[in-house]
PDB file of N, CA and C in Angstrom:
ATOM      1  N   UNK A   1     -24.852 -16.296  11.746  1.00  0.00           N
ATOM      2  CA  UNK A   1     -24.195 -17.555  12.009  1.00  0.00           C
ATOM      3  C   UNK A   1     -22.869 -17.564  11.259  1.00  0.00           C
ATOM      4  N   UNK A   2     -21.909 -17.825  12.015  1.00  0.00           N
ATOM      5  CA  UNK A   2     -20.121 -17.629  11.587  1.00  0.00           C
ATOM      6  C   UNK A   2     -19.990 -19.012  10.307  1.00  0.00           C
ATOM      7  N   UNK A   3     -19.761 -18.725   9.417  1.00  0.00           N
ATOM      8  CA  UNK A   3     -19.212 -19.822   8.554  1.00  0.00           C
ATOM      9  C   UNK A   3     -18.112 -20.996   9.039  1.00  0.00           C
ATOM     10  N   UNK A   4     -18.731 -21.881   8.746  1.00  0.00           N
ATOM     11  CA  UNK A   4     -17.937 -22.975   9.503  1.00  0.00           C
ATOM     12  C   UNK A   4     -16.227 -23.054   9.089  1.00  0.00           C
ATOM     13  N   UNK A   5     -16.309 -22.903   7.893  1.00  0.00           N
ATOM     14  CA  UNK A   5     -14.934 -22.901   7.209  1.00  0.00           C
ATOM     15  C   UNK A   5     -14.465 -21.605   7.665  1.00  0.00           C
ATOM     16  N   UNK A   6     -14.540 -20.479   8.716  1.00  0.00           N
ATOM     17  CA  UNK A   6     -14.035 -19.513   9.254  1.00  0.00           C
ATOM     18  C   UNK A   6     -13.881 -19.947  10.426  1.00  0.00           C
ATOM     19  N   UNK A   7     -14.328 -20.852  11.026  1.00  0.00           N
ATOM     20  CA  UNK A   7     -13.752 -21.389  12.635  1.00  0.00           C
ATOM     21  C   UNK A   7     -12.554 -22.062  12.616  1.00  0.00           C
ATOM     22  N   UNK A   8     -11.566 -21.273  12.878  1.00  0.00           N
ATOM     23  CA  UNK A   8     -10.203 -22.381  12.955  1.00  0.00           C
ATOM     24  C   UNK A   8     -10.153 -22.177  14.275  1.00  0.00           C
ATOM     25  N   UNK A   9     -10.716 -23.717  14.644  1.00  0.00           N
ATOM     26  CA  UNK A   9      -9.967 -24.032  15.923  1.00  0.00           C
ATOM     27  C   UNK A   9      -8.695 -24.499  16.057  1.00  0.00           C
ATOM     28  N   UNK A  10      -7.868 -24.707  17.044  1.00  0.00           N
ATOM     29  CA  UNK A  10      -6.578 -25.421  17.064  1.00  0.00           C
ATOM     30  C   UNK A  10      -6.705 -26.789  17.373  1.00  0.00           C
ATOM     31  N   UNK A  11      -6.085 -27.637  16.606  1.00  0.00           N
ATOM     32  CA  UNK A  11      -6.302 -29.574  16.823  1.00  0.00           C
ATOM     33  C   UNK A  11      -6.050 -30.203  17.936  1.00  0.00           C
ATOM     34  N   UNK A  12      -4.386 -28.703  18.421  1.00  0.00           N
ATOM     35  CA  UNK A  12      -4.420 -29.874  19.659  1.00  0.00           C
ATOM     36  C   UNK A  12      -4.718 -29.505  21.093  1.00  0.00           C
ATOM     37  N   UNK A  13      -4.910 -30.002  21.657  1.00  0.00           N
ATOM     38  CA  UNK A  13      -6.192 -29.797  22.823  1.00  0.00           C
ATOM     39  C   UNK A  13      -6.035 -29.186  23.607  1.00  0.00           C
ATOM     40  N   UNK A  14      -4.421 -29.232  24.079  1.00  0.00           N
ATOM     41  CA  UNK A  14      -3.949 -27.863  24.713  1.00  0.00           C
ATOM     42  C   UNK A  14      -4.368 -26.363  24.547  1.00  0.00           C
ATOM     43  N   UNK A  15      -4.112 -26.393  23.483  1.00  0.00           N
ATOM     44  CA  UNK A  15      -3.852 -25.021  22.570  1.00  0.00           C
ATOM     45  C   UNK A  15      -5.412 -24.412  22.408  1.00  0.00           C
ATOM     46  N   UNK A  16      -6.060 -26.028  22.101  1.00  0.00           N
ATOM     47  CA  UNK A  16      -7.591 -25.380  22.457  1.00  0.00           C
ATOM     48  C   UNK A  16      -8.388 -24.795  23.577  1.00  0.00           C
ATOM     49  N   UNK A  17      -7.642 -25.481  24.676  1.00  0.00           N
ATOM     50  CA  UNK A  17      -7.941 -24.761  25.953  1.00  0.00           C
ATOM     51  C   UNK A  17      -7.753 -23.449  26.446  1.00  0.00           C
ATOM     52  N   UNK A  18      -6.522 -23.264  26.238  1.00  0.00           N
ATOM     53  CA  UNK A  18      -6.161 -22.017  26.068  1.00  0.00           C
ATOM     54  C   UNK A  18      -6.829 -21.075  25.372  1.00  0.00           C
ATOM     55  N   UNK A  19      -6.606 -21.425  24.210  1.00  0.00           N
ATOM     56  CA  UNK A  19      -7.896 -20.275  23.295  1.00  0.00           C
ATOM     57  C   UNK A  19      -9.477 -20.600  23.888  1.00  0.00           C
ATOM     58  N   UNK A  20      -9.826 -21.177  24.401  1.00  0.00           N
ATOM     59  CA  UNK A  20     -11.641 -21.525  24.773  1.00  0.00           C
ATOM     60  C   UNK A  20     -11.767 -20.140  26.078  1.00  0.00           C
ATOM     61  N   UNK A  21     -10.408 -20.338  27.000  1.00  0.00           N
ATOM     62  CA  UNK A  21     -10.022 -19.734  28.173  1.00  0.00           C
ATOM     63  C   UNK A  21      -9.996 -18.229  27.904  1.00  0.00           C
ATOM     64  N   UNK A  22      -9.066 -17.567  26.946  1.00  0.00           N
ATOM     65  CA  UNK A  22      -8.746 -16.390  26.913  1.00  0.00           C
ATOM     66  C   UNK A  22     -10.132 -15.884  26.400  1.00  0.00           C
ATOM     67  N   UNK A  23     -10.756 -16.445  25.486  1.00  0.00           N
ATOM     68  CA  UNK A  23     -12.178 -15.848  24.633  1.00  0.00           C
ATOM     69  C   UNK A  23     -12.979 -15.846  25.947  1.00  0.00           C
ATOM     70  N   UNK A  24     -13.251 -16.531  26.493  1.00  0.00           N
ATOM     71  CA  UNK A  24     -13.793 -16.815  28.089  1.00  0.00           C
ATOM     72  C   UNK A  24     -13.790 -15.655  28.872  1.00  0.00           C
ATOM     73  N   UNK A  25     -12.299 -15.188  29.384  1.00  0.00           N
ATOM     74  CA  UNK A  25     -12.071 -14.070  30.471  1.00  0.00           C
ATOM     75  C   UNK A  25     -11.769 -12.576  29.584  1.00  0.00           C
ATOM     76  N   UNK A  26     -11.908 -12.584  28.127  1.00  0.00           N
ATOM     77  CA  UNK A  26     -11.977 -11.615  27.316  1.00  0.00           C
ATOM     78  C   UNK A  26     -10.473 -11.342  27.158  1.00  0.00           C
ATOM     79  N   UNK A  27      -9.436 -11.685  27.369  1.00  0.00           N
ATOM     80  CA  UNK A  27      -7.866 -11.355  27.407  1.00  0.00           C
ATOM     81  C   UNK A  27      -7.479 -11.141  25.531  1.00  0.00           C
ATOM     82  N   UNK A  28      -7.947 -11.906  24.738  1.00  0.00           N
ATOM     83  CA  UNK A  28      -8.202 -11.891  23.520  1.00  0.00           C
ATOM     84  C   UNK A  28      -9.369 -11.361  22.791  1.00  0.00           C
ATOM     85  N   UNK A  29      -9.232 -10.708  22.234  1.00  0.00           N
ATOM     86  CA  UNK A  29     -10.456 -10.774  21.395  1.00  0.00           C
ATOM     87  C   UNK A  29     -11.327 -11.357  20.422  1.00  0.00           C
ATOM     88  N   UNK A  30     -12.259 -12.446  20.238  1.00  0.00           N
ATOM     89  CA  UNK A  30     -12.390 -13.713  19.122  1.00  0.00           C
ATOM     90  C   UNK A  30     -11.790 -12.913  17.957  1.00  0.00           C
ATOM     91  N   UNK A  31     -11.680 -14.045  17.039  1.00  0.00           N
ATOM     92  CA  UNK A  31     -11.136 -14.184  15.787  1.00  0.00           C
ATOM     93  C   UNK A  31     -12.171 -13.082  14.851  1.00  0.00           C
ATOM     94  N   UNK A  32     -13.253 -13.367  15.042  1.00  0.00           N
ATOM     95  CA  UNK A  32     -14.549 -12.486  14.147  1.00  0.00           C
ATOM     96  C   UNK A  32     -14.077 -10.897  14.447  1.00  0.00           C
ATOM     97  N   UNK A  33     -13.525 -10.266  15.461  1.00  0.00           N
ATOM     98  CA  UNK A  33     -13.567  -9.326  15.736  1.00  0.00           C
ATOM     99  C   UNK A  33     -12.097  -8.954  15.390  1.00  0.00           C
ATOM    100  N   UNK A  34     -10.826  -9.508  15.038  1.00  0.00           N
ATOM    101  CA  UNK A  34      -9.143  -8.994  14.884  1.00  0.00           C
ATOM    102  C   UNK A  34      -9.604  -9.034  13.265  1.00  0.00           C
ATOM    103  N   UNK A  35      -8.365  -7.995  13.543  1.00  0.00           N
ATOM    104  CA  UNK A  35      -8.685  -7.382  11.803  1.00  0.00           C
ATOM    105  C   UNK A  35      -7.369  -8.594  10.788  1.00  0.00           C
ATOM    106  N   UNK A  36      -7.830  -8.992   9.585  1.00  0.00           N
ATOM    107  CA  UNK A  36      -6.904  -9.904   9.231  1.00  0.00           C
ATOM    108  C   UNK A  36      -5.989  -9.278   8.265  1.00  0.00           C
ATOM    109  N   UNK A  37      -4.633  -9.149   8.500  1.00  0.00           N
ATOM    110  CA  UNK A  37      -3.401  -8.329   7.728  1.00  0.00           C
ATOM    111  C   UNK A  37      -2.548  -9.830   6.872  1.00  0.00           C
ATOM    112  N   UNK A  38      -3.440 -10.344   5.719  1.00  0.00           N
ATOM    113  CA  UNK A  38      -2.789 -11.324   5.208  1.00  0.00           C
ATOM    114  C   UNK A  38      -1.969 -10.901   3.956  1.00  0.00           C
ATOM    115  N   UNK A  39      -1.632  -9.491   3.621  1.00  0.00           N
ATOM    116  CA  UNK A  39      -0.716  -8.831   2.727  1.00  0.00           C
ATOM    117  C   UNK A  39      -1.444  -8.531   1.951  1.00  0.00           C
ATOM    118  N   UNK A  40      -2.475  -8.948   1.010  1.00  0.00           N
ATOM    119  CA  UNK A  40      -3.450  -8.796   0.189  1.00  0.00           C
ATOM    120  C   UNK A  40      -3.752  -7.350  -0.152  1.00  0.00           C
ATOM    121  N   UNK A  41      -3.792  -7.005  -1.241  1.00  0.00           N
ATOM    122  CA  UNK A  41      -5.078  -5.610  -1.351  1.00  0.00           C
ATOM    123  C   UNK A  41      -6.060  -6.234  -1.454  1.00  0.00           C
ATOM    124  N   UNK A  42      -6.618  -5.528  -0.368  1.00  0.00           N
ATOM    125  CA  UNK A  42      -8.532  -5.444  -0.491  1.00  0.00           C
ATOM    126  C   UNK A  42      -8.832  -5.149  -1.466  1.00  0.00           C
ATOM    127  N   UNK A  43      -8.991  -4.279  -2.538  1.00  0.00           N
ATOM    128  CA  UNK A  43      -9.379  -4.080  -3.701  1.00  0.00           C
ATOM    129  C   UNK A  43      -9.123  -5.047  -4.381  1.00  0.00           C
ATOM    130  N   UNK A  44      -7.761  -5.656  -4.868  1.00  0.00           N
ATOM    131  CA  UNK A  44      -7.709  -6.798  -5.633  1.00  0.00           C
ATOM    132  C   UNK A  44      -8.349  -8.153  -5.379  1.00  0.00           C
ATOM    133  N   UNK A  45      -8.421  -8.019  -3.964  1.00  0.00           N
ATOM    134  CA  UNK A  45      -9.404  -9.330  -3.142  1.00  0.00           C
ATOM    135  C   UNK A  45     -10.547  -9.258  -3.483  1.00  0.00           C
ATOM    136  N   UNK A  46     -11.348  -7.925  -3.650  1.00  0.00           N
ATOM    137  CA  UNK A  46     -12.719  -7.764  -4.133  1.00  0.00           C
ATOM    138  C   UNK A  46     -13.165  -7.971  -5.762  1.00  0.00           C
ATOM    139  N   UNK A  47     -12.057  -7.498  -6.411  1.00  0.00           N
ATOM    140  CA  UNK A  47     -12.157  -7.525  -7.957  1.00  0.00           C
ATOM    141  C   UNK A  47     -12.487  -9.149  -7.995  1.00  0.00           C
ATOM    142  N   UNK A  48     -11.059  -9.798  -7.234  1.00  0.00           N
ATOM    143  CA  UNK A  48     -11.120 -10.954  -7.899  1.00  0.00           C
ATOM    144  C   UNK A  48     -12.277 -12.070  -7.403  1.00  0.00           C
ATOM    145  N   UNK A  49     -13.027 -11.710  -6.163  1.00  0.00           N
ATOM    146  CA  UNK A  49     -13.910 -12.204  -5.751  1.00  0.00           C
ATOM    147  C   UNK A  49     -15.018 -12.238  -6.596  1.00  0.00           C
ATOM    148  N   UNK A  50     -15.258 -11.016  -7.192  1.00  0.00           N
ATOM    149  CA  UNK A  50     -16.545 -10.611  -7.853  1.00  0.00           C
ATOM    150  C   UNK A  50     -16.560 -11.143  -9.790  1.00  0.00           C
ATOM    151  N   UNK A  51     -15.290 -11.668  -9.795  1.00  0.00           N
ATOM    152  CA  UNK A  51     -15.309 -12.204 -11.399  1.00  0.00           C
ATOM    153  C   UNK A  51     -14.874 -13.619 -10.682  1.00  0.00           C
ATOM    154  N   UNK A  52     -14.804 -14.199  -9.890  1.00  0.00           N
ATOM    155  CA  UNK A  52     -15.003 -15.638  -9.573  1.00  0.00           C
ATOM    156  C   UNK A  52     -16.637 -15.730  -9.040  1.00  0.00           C
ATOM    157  N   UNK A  53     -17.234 -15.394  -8.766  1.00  0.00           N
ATOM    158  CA  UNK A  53     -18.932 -15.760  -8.567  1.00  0.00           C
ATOM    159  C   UNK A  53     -19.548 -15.494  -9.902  1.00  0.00           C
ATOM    160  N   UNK A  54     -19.272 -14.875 -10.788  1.00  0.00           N
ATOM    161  CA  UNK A  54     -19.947 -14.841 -11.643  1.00  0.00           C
ATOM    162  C   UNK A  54     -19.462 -15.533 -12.993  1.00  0.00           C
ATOM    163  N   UNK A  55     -18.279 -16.776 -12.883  1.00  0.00           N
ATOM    164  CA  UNK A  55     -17.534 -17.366 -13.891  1.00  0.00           C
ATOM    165  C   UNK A  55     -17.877 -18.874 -14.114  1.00  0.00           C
ATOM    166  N   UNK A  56     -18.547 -19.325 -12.784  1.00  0.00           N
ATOM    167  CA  UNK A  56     -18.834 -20.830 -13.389  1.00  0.00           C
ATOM    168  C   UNK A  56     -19.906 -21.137 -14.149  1.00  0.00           C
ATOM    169  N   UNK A  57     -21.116 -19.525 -13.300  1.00  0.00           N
ATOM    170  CA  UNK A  57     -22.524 -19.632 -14.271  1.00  0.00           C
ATOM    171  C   UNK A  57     -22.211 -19.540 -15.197  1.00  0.00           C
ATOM    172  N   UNK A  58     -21.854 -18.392 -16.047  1.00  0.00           N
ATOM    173  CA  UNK A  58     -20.732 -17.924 -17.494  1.00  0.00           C
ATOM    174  C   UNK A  58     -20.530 -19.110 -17.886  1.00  0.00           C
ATOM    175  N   UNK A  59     -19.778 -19.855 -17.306  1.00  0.00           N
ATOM    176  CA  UNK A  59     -18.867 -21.024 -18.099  1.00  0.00           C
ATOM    177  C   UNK A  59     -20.322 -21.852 -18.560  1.00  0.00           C
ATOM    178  N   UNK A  60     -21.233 -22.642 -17.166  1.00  0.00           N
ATOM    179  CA  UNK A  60     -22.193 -23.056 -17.674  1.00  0.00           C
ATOM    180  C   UNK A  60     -23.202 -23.190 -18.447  1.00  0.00           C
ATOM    181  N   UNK A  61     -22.990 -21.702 -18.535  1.00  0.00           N
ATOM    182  CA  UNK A  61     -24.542 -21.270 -19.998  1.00  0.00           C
ATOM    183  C   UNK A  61     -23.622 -21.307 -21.032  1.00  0.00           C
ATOM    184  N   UNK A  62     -22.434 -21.226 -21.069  1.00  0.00           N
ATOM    185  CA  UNK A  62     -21.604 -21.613 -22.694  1.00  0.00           C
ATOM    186  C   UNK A  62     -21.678 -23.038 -22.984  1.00  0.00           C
ATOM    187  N   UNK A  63     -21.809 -24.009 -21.873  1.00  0.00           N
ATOM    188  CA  UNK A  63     -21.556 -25.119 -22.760  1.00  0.00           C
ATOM    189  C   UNK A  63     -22.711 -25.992 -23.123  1.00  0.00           C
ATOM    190  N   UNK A  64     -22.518 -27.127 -23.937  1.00  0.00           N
ATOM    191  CA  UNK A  64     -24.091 -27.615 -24.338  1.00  0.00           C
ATOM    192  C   UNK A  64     -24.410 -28.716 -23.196  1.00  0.00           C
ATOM    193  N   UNK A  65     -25.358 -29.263 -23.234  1.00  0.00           N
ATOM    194  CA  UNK A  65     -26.060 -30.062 -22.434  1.00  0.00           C
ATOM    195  C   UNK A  65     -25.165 -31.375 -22.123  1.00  0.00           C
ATOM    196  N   UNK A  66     -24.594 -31.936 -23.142  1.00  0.00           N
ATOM    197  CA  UNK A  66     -23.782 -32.960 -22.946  1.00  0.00           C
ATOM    198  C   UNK A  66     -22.775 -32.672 -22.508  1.00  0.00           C
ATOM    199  N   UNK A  67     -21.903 -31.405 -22.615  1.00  0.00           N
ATOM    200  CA  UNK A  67     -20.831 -31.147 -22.021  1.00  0.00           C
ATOM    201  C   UNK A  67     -20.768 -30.609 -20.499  1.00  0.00           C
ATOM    202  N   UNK A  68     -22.145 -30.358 -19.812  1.00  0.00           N
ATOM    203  CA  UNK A  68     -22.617 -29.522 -18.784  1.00  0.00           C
ATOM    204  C   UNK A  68     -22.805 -31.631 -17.910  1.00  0.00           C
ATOM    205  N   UNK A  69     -22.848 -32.101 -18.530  1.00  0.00           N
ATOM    206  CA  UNK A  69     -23.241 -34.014 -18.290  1.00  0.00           C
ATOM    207  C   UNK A  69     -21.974 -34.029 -17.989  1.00  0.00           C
ATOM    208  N   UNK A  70     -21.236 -34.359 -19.012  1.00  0.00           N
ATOM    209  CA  UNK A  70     -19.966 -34.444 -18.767  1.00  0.00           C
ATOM    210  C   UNK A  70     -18.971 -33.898 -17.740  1.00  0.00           C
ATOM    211  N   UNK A  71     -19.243 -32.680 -17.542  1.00  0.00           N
ATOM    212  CA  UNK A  71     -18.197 -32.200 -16.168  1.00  0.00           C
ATOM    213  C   UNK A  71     -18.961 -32.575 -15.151  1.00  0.00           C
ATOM    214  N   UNK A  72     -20.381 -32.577 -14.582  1.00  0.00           N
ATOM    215  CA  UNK A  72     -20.774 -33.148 -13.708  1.00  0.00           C
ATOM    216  C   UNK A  72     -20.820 -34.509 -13.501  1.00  0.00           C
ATOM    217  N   UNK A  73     -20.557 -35.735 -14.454  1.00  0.00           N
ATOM    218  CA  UNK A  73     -20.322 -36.598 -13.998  1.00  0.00           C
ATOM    219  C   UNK A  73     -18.886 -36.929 -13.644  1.00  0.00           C
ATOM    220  N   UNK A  74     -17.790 -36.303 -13.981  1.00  0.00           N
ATOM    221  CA  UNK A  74     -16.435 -36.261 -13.750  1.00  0.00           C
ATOM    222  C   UNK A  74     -16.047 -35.421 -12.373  1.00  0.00           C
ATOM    223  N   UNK A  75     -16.742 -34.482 -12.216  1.00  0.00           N
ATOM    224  CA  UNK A  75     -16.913 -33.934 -10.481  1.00  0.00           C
ATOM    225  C   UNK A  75     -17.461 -35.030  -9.605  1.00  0.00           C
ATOM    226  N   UNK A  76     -18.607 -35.548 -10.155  1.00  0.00           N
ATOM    227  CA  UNK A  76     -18.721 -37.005  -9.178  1.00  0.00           C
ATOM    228  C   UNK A  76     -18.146 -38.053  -8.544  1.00  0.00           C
ATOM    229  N   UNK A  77     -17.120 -38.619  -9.922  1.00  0.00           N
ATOM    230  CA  UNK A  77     -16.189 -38.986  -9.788  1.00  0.00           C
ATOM    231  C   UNK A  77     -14.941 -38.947  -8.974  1.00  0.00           C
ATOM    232  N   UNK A  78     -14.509 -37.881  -8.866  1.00  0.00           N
ATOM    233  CA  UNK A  78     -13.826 -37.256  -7.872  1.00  0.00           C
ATOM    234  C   UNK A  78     -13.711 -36.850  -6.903  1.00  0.00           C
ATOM    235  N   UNK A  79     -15.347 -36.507  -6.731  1.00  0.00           N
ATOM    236  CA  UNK A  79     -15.311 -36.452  -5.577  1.00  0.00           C
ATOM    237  C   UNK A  79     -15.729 -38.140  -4.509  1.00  0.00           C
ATOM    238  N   UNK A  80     -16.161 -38.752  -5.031  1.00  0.00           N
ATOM    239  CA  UNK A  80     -16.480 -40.288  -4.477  1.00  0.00           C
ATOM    240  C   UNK A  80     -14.860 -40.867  -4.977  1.00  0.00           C
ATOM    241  N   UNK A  81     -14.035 -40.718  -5.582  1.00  0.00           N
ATOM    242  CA  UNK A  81     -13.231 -41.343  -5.429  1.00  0.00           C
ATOM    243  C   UNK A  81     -12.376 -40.932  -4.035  1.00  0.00           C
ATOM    244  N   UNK A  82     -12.427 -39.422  -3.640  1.00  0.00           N
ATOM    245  CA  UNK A  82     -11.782 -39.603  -2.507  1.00  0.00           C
ATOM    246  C   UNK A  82     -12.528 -40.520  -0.760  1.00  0.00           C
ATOM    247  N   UNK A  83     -13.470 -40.450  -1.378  1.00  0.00           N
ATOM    248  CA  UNK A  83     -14.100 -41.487  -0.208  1.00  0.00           C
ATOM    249  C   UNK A  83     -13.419 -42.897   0.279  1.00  0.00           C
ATOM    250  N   UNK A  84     -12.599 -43.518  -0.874  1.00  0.00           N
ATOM    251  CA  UNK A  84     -12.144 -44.655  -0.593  1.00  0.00           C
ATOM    252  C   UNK A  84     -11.358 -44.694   0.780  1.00  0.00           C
TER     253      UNK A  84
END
């Protein structure tokens, strides 16, 4: 199952048709399948992937109980404040 945050569709409706169309009669090839040339080294993309998954646990087992309170109630915060 494709990650949702990897589906970029296009907003406007035209444009969506078009792309629904070409994936349709195969003229394109979906997005899952084009190779992505965003300048990046892959290697540095991987390094830095692999010391960001393993940095918030890290961070979490360093801090104490009240301070582990503390950022989670301030993530709460923030995030319900954008609800308004």
């Amino acid at each position: 199952m494709p990650n949702r945050s990897s589906n970029k569709r296009p907003r406007d409706l035209n444009a969506l048709a078009a792309q629904i169309v070409d994936e349709a009669t195969c003229e394109t090839p979906p997005e899952e399948e084009q190779p992505i040339d965003d300048g990046k080294d892959p290697a540095a993309v991987a390094l830095g992937r692999k010391g960001g998954l393993k940095g918030g646990k890290a961070r979490a087992e360093k801090m104490t109980p009240e301070e582990r309170s503390e950022a989670a109630k301030k993530a709460a915060r923030a995030r319900w404040s954008k609800q308004g």
